[in-house]
C-alpha atoms as a PDB file:
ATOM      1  CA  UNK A   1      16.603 -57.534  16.549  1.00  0.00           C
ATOM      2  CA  UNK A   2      14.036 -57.819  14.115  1.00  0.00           C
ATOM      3  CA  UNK A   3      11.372 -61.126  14.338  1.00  0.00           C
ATOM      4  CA  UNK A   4      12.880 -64.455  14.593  1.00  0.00           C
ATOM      5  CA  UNK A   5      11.748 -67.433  12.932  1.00  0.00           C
ATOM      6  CA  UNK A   6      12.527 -69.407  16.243  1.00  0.00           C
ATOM      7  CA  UNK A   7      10.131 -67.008  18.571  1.00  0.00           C
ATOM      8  CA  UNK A   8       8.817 -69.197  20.871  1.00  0.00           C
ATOM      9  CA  UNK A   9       5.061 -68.568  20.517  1.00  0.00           C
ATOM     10  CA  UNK A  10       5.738 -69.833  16.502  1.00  0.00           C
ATOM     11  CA  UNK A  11       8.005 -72.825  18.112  1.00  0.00           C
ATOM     12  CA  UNK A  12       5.113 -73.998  20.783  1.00  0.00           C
ATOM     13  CA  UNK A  13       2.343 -73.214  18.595  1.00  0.00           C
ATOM     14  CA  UNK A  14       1.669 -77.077  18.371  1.00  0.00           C
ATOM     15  CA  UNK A  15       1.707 -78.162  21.836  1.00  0.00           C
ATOM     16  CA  UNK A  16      -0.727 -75.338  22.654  1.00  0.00           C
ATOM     17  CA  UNK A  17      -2.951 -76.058  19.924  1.00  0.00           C
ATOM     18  CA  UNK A  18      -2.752 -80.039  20.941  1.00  0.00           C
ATOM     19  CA  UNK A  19      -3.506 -78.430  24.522  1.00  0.00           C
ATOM     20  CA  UNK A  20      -6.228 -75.797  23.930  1.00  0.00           C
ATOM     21  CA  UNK A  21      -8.444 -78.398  21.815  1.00  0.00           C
ATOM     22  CA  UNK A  22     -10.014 -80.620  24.289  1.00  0.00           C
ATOM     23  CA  UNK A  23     -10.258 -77.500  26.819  1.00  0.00           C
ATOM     24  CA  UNK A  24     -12.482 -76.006  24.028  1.00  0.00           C
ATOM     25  CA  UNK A  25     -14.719 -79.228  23.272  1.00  0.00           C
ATOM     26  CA  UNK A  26     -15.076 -79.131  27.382  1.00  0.00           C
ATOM     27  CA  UNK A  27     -16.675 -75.447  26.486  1.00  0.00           C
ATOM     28  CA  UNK A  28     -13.472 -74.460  29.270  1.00  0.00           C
ATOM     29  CA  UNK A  29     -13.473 -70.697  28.575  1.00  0.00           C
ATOM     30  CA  UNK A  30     -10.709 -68.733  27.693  1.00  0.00           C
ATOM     31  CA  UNK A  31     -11.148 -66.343  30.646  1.00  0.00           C
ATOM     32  CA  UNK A  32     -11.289 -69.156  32.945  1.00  0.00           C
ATOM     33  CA  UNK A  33      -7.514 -70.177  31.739  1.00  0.00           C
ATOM     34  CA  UNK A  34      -6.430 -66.799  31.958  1.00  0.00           C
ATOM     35  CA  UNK A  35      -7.625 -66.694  35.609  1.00  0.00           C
ATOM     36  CA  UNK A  36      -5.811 -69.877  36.412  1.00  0.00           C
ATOM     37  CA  UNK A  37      -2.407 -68.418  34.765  1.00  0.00           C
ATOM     38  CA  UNK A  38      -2.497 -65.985  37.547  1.00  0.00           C
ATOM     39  CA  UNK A  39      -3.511 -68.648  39.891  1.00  0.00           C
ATOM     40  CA  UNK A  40      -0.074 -69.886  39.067  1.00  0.00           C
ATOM     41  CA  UNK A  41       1.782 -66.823  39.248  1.00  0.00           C
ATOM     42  CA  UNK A  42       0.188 -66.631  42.787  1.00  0.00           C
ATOM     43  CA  UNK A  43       1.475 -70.714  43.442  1.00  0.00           C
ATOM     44  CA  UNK A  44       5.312 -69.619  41.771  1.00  0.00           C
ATOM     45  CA  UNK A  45       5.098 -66.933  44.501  1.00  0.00           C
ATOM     46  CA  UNK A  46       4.795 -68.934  47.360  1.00  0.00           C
ATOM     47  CA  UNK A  47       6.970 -71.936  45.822  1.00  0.00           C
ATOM     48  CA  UNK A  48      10.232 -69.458  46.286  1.00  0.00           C
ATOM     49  CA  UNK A  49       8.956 -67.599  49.007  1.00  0.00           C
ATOM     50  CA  UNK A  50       7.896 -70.911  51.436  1.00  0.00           C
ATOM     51  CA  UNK A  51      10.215 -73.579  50.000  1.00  0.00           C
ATOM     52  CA  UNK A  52      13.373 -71.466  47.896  1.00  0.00           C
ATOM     53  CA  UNK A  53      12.737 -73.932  45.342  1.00  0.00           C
ATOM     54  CA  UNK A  54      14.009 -72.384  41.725  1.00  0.00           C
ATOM     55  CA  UNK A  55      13.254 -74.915  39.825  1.00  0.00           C
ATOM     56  CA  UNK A  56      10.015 -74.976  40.913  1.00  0.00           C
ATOM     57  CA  UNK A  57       8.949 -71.571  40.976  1.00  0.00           C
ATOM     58  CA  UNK A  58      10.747 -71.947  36.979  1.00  0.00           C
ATOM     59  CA  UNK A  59       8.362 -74.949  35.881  1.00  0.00           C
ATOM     60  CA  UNK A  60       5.238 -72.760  37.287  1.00  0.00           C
ATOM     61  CA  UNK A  61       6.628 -69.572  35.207  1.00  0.00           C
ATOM     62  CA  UNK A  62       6.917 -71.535  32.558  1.00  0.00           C
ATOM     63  CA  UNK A  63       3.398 -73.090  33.227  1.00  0.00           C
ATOM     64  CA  UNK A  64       2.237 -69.323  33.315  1.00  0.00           C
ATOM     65  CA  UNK A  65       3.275 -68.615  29.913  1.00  0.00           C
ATOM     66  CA  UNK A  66       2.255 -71.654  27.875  1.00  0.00           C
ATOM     67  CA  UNK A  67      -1.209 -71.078  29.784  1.00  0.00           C
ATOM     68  CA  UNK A  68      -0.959 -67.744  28.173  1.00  0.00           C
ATOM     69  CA  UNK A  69      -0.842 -69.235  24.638  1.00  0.00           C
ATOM     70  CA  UNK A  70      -3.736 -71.834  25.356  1.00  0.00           C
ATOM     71  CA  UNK A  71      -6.408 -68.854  26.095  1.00  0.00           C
ATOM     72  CA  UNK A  72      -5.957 -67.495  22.947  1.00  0.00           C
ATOM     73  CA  UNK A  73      -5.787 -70.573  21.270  1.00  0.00           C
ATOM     74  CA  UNK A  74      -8.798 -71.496  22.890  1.00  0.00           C
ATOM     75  CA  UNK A  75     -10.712 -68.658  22.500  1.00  0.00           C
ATOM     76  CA  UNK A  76     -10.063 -68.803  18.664  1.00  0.00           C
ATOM     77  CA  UNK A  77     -10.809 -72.156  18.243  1.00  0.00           C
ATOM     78  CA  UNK A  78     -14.816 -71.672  20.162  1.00  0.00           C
ATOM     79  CA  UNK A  79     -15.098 -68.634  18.147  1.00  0.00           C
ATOM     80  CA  UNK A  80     -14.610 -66.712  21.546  1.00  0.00           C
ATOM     81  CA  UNK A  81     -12.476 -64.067  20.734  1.00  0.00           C
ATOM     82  CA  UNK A  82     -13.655 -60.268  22.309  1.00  0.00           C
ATOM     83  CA  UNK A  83     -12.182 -57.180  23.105  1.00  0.00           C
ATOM     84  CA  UNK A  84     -12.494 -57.640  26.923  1.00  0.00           C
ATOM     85  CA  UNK A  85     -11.365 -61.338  27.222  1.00  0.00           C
ATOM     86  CA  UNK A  86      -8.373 -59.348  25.440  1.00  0.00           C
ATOM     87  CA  UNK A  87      -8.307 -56.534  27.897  1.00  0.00           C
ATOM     88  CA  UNK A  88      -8.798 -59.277  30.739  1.00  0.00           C
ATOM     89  CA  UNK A  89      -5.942 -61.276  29.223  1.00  0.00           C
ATOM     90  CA  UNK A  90      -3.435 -58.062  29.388  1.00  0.00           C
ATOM     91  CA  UNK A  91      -4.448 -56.684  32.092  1.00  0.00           C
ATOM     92  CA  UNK A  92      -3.887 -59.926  33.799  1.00  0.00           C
ATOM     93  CA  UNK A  93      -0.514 -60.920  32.254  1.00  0.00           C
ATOM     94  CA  UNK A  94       0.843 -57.366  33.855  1.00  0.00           C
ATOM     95  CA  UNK A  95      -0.196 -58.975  37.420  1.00  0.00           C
ATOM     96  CA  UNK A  96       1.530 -62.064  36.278  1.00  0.00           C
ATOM     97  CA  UNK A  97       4.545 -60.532  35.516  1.00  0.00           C
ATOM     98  CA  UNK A  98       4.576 -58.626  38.528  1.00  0.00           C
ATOM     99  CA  UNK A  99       3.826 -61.379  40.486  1.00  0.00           C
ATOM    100  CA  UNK A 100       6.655 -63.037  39.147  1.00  0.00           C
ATOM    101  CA  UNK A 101       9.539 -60.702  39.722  1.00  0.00           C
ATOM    102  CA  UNK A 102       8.144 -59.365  42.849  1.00  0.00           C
ATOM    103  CA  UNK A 103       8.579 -62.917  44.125  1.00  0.00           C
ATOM    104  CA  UNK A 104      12.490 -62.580  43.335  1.00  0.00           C
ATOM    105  CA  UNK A 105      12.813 -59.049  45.294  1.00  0.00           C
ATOM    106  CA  UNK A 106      10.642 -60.677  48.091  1.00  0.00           C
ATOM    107  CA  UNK A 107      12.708 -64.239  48.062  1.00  0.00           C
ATOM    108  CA  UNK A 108      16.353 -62.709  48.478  1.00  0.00           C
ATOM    109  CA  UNK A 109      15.626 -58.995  49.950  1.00  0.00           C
ATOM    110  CA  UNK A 110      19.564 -58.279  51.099  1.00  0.00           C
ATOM    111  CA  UNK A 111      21.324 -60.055  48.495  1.00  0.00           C
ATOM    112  CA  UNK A 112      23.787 -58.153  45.407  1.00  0.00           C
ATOM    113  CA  UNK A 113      24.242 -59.622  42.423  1.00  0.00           C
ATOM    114  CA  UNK A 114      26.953 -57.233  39.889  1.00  0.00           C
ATOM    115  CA  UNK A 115      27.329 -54.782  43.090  1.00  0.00           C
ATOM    116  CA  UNK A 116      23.327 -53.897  42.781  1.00  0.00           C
ATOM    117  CA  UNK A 117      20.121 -55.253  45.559  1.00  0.00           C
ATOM    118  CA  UNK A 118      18.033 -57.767  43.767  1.00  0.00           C
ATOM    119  CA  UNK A 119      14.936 -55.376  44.576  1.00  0.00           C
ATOM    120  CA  UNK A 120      16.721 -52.644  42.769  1.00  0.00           C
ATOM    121  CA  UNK A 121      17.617 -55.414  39.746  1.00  0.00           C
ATOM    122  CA  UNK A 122      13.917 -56.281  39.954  1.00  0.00           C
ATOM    123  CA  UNK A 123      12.545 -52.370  39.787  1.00  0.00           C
ATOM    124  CA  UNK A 124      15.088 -51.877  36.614  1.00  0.00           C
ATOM    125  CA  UNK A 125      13.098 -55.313  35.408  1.00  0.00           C
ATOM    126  CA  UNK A 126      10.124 -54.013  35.351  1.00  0.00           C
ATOM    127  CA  UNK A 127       9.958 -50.585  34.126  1.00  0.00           C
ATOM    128  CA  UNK A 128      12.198 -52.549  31.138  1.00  0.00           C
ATOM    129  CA  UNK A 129       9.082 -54.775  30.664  1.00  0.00           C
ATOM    130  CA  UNK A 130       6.596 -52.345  30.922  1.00  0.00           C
ATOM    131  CA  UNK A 131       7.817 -50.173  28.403  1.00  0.00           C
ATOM    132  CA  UNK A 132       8.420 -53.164  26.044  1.00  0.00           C
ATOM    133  CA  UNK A 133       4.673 -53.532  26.154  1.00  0.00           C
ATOM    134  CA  UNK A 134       3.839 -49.987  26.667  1.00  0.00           C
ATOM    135  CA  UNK A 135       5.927 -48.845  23.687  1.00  0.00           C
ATOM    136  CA  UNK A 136       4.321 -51.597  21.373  1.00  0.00           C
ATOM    137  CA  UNK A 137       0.744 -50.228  22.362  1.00  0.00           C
ATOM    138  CA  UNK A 138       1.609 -46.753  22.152  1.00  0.00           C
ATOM    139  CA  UNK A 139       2.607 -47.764  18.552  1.00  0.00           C
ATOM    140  CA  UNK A 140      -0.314 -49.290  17.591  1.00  0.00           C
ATOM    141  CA  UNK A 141      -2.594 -46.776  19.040  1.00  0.00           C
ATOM    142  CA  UNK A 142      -0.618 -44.566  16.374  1.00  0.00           C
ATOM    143  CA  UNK A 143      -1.786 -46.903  13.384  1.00  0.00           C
ATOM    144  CA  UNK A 144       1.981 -48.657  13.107  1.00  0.00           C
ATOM    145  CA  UNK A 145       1.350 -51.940  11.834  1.00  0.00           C
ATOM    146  CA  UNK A 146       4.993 -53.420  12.140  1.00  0.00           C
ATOM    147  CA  UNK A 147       5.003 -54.121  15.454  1.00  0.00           C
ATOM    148  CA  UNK A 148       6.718 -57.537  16.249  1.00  0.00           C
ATOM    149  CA  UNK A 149      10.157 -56.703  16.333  1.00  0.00           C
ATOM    150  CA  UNK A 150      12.563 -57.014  18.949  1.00  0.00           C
ATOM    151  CA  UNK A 151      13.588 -60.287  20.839  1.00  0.00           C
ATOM    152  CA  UNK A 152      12.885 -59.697  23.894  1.00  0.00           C
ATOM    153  CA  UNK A 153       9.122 -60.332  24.090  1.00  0.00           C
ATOM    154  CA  UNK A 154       7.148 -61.871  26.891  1.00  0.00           C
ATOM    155  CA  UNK A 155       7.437 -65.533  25.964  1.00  0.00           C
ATOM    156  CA  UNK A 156      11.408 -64.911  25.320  1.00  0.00           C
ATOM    157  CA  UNK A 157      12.001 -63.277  28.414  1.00  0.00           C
ATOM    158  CA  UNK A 158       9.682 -65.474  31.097  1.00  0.00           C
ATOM    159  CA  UNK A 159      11.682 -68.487  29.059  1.00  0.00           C
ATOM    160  CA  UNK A 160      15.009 -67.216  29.739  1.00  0.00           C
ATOM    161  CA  UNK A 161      14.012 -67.097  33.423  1.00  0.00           C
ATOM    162  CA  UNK A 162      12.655 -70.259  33.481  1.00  0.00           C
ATOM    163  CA  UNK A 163      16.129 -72.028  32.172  1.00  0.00           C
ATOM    164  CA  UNK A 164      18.279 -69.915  34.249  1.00  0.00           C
ATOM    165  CA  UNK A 165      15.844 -70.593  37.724  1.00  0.00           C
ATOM    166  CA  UNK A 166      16.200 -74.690  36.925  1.00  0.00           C
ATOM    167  CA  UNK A 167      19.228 -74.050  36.668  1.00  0.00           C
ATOM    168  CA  UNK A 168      19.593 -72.845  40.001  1.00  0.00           C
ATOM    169  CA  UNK A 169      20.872 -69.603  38.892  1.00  0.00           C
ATOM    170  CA  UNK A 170      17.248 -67.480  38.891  1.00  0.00           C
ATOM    171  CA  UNK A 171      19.473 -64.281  40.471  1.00  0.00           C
ATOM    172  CA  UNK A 172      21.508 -64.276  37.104  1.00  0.00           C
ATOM    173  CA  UNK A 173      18.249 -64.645  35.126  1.00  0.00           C
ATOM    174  CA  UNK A 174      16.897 -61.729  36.721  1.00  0.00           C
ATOM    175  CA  UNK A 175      19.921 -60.125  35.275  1.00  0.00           C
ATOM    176  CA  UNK A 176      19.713 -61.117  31.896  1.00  0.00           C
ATOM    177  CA  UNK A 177      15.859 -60.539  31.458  1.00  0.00           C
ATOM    178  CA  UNK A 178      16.349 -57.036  32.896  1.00  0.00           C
ATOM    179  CA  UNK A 179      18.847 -56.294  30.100  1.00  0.00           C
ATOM    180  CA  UNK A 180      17.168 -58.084  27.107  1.00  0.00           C
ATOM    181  CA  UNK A 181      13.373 -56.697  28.401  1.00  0.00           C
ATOM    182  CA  UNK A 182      15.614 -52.836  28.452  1.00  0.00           C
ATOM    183  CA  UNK A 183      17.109 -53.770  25.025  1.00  0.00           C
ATOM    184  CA  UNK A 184      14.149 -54.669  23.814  1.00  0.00           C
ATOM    185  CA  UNK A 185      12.243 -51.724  24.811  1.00  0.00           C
ATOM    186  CA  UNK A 186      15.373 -49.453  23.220  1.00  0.00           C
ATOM    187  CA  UNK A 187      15.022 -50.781  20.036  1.00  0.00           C
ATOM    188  CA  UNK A 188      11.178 -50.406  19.695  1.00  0.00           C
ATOM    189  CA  UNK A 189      11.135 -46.672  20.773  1.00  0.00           C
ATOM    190  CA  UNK A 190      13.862 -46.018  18.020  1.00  0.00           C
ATOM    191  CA  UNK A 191      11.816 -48.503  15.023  1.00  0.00           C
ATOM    192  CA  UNK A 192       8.953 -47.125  15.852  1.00  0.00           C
ATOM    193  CA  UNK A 193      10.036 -43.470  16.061  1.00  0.00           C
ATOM    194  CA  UNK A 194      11.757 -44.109  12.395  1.00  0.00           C
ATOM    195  CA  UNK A 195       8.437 -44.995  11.612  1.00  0.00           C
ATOM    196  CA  UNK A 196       6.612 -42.453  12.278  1.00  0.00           C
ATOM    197  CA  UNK A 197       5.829 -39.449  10.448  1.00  0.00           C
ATOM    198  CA  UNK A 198       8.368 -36.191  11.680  1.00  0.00           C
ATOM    199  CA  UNK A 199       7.321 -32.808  12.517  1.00  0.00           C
ATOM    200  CA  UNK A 200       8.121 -30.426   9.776  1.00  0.00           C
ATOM    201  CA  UNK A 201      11.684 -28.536  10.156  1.00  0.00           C
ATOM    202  CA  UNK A 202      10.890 -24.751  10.391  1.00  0.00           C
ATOM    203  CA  UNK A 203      13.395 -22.630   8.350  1.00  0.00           C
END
Protein backbone atom coordinates (compact mmCIF):
# COMPACT_ATOMS: atom_id res chain seq x y z
CA UNK A 1 0.00 0.00 0.00
CA UNK A 2 2.78 2.15 -0.47
CA UNK A 3 2.38 5.46 -3.11
CA UNK A 4 1.08 4.76 -6.46
CA UNK A 5 2.23 6.23 -9.53
CA UNK A 6 -1.53 6.42 -10.68
CA UNK A 7 -2.72 8.58 -7.39
CA UNK A 8 -5.13 10.68 -8.66
CA UNK A 9 -3.88 14.11 -7.52
CA UNK A 10 -0.48 13.10 -9.88
CA UNK A 11 -3.15 11.80 -12.69
CA UNK A 12 -5.36 15.26 -12.62
CA UNK A 13 -2.53 17.42 -11.98
CA UNK A 14 -3.05 18.86 -15.60
CA UNK A 15 -6.60 19.60 -15.74
CA UNK A 16 -6.25 21.47 -12.43
CA UNK A 17 -3.35 23.34 -13.45
CA UNK A 18 -5.25 24.16 -17.00
CA UNK A 19 -8.15 25.11 -14.41
CA UNK A 20 -6.44 27.08 -11.61
CA UNK A 21 -4.55 29.44 -14.25
CA UNK A 22 -7.08 31.81 -15.46
CA UNK A 23 -8.75 31.78 -11.80
CA UNK A 24 -5.30 33.17 -10.73
CA UNK A 25 -4.84 35.89 -13.61
CA UNK A 26 -8.66 36.86 -12.39
CA UNK A 27 -6.65 37.48 -8.85
CA UNK A 28 -9.74 34.62 -7.73
CA UNK A 29 -8.24 33.70 -4.33
CA UNK A 30 -7.52 30.48 -3.16
CA UNK A 31 -9.71 30.86 -0.04
CA UNK A 32 -12.50 31.96 -2.10
CA UNK A 33 -12.36 28.34 -4.02
CA UNK A 34 -12.03 26.61 -0.93
CA UNK A 35 -15.24 28.32 0.32
CA UNK A 36 -17.09 27.37 -2.81
CA UNK A 37 -15.89 23.52 -2.42
CA UNK A 38 -17.98 23.52 0.63
CA UNK A 39 -20.60 25.44 -1.12
CA UNK A 40 -20.80 22.26 -3.09
CA UNK A 41 -20.67 19.85 -0.45
CA UNK A 42 -23.67 21.90 0.92
CA UNK A 43 -25.47 21.63 -3.01
CA UNK A 44 -24.42 17.44 -3.04
CA UNK A 45 -26.38 17.50 0.26
CA UNK A 46 -29.49 18.67 -0.85
CA UNK A 47 -29.14 16.97 -4.47
CA UNK A 48 -29.70 13.37 -2.55
CA UNK A 49 -31.61 14.63 0.14
CA UNK A 50 -34.45 16.74 -2.20
CA UNK A 51 -34.15 14.85 -5.50
CA UNK A 52 -32.32 11.02 -4.57
CA UNK A 53 -30.31 11.76 -7.47
CA UNK A 54 -26.78 9.63 -7.15
CA UNK A 55 -25.38 10.60 -9.92
CA UNK A 56 -25.77 13.91 -9.15
CA UNK A 57 -24.85 14.22 -5.72
CA UNK A 58 -21.49 11.94 -7.42
CA UNK A 59 -20.63 14.71 -10.15
CA UNK A 60 -20.84 17.47 -7.18
CA UNK A 61 -18.43 15.12 -4.92
CA UNK A 62 -16.40 14.85 -7.53
CA UNK A 63 -16.66 18.68 -8.24
CA UNK A 64 -15.67 19.01 -4.44
CA UNK A 65 -12.48 17.32 -4.82
CA UNK A 66 -11.01 18.63 -8.07
CA UNK A 67 -11.99 22.15 -6.44
CA UNK A 68 -9.76 20.94 -3.73
CA UNK A 69 -6.75 20.59 -6.09
CA UNK A 70 -7.42 24.05 -7.89
CA UNK A 71 -6.91 26.11 -4.41
CA UNK A 72 -3.70 24.89 -4.01
CA UNK A 73 -2.82 25.12 -7.40
CA UNK A 74 -3.96 28.47 -7.35
CA UNK A 75 -2.56 29.65 -4.43
CA UNK A 76 0.93 28.45 -5.68
CA UNK A 77 0.73 29.82 -8.85
CA UNK A 78 -0.16 33.88 -7.22
CA UNK A 79 2.49 33.19 -4.80
CA UNK A 80 -0.42 32.84 -2.17
CA UNK A 81 0.51 30.09 -0.23
CA UNK A 82 0.10 30.66 3.99
CA UNK A 83 -0.27 28.71 6.89
CA UNK A 84 -3.94 29.71 7.49
CA UNK A 85 -5.29 29.46 3.86
CA UNK A 86 -3.76 25.87 4.79
CA UNK A 87 -5.48 25.59 8.09
CA UNK A 88 -8.70 27.10 6.30
CA UNK A 89 -8.29 24.53 3.53
CA UNK A 90 -8.24 21.45 6.21
CA UNK A 91 -10.30 22.56 8.39
CA UNK A 92 -12.77 22.98 5.65
CA UNK A 93 -12.21 19.70 3.74
CA UNK A 94 -13.22 17.88 7.31
CA UNK A 95 -16.76 19.79 6.88
CA UNK A 96 -16.72 18.60 3.35
CA UNK A 97 -16.27 15.25 4.10
CA UNK A 98 -18.72 15.29 6.69
CA UNK A 99 -21.05 16.91 4.71
CA UNK A 100 -20.72 14.32 2.31
CA UNK A 101 -21.34 11.13 4.19
CA UNK A 102 -23.73 12.68 6.51
CA UNK A 103 -25.83 13.22 3.39
CA UNK A 104 -25.81 9.26 2.85
CA UNK A 105 -26.95 8.50 6.66
CA UNK A 106 -29.54 11.38 6.20
CA UNK A 107 -30.73 10.15 2.46
CA UNK A 108 -31.53 6.37 3.41
CA UNK A 109 -31.95 6.51 7.45
CA UNK A 110 -33.69 2.74 7.76
CA UNK A 111 -31.97 1.01 5.10
CA UNK A 112 -29.11 -2.25 5.69
CA UNK A 113 -26.69 -2.85 3.44
CA UNK A 114 -24.29 -6.37 4.60
CA UNK A 115 -26.87 -6.75 7.70
CA UNK A 116 -25.56 -3.13 9.13
CA UNK A 117 -27.85 0.68 9.11
CA UNK A 118 -26.28 2.95 6.60
CA UNK A 119 -25.88 5.55 9.61
CA UNK A 120 -23.91 2.97 11.44
CA UNK A 121 -21.84 2.22 7.87
CA UNK A 122 -21.47 6.00 7.72
CA UNK A 123 -20.15 6.46 11.63
CA UNK A 124 -17.54 3.41 10.84
CA UNK A 125 -16.75 5.87 7.60
CA UNK A 126 -15.80 8.45 9.32
CA UNK A 127 -13.83 7.69 12.29
CA UNK A 128 -11.88 5.48 9.27
CA UNK A 129 -11.29 8.88 7.55
CA UNK A 130 -10.48 10.80 10.35
CA UNK A 131 -7.85 8.76 11.56
CA UNK A 132 -6.39 8.45 8.00
CA UNK A 133 -5.81 12.16 8.31
CA UNK A 134 -5.33 12.29 11.95
CA UNK A 135 -2.67 9.56 11.91
CA UNK A 136 -0.75 11.33 8.97
CA UNK A 137 -0.65 14.64 11.13
CA UNK A 138 0.15 13.03 14.23
CA UNK A 139 3.15 11.72 12.17
CA UNK A 140 4.32 14.71 10.96
CA UNK A 141 3.97 16.60 14.11
CA UNK A 142 6.60 13.81 15.19
CA UNK A 143 9.17 14.96 12.39
CA UNK A 144 8.26 11.66 10.01
CA UNK A 145 8.87 12.77 6.67
CA UNK A 146 7.50 9.62 4.72
CA UNK A 147 4.19 10.28 4.92
CA UNK A 148 2.31 9.48 1.58
CA UNK A 149 1.71 6.00 1.82
CA UNK A 150 -1.34 4.16 1.80
CA UNK A 151 -4.09 4.17 -1.00
CA UNK A 152 -6.72 5.20 0.48
CA UNK A 153 -6.28 9.00 0.56
CA UNK A 154 -8.89 11.67 0.15
CA UNK A 155 -8.88 12.03 -3.62
CA UNK A 156 -8.94 7.97 -3.86
CA UNK A 157 -11.65 7.53 -1.61
CA UNK A 158 -14.22 10.66 -2.61
CA UNK A 159 -13.36 9.05 -6.34
CA UNK A 160 -14.41 5.68 -5.51
CA UNK A 161 -17.69 7.20 -4.28
CA UNK A 162 -18.17 9.19 -7.04
CA UNK A 163 -18.03 6.01 -9.65
CA UNK A 164 -19.98 3.81 -7.46
CA UNK A 165 -22.94 6.85 -6.79
CA UNK A 166 -23.17 7.26 -10.96
CA UNK A 167 -23.40 4.16 -10.92
CA UNK A 168 -26.38 4.08 -8.98
CA UNK A 169 -24.87 1.98 -6.40
CA UNK A 170 -23.65 5.02 -3.77
CA UNK A 171 -24.89 2.44 -0.69
CA UNK A 172 -22.10 -0.06 -1.90
CA UNK A 173 -19.63 2.85 -2.22
CA UNK A 174 -20.22 3.79 1.20
CA UNK A 175 -19.10 0.30 1.84
CA UNK A 176 -16.06 0.18 0.05
CA UNK A 177 -14.73 3.71 1.14
CA UNK A 178 -15.41 2.71 4.76
CA UNK A 179 -13.09 -0.30 4.32
CA UNK A 180 -10.30 1.23 2.12
CA UNK A 181 -10.44 4.80 4.42
CA UNK A 182 -10.09 1.82 7.72
CA UNK A 183 -7.34 0.04 5.69
CA UNK A 184 -5.78 2.90 5.02
CA UNK A 185 -5.68 4.26 8.40
CA UNK A 186 -4.30 0.51 9.62
CA UNK A 187 -1.49 0.63 7.59
CA UNK A 188 -0.29 4.20 8.51
CA UNK A 189 -0.47 3.62 12.35
CA UNK A 190 1.74 0.41 11.79
CA UNK A 191 4.46 2.45 9.00
CA UNK A 192 4.56 5.04 11.01
CA UNK A 193 4.96 3.25 14.35
CA UNK A 194 7.96 1.15 12.50
CA UNK A 195 9.18 4.42 12.02
CA UNK A 196 9.49 5.74 14.92
CA UNK A 197 12.07 5.56 17.43
CA UNK A 198 11.10 2.61 20.42
CA UNK A 199 11.28 3.03 24.03
CA UNK A 200 14.26 1.32 25.45
CA UNK A 201 13.59 -2.46 26.75
CA UNK A 202 14.37 -2.47 30.54
CA UNK A 203 16.28 -5.65 31.60
Amino acid sequence: MSPSKWRLRKIFRRPVLAAARPLARANISPNSITYLALFVSIMAFLSLNLNEIQWLYGILVFLVGFLDGVDGAVARLEERASTQGAFIDSVSDKISEFIILLTIAIAYPSQTIFALSVPLWVLLATVGWLMTSYTRSRAESLGIEDLDVGLGARSERLMLLVIFAVLQLLLYGLVAVTLLGTLTAAYRFHHYSSLLEAPPVEI
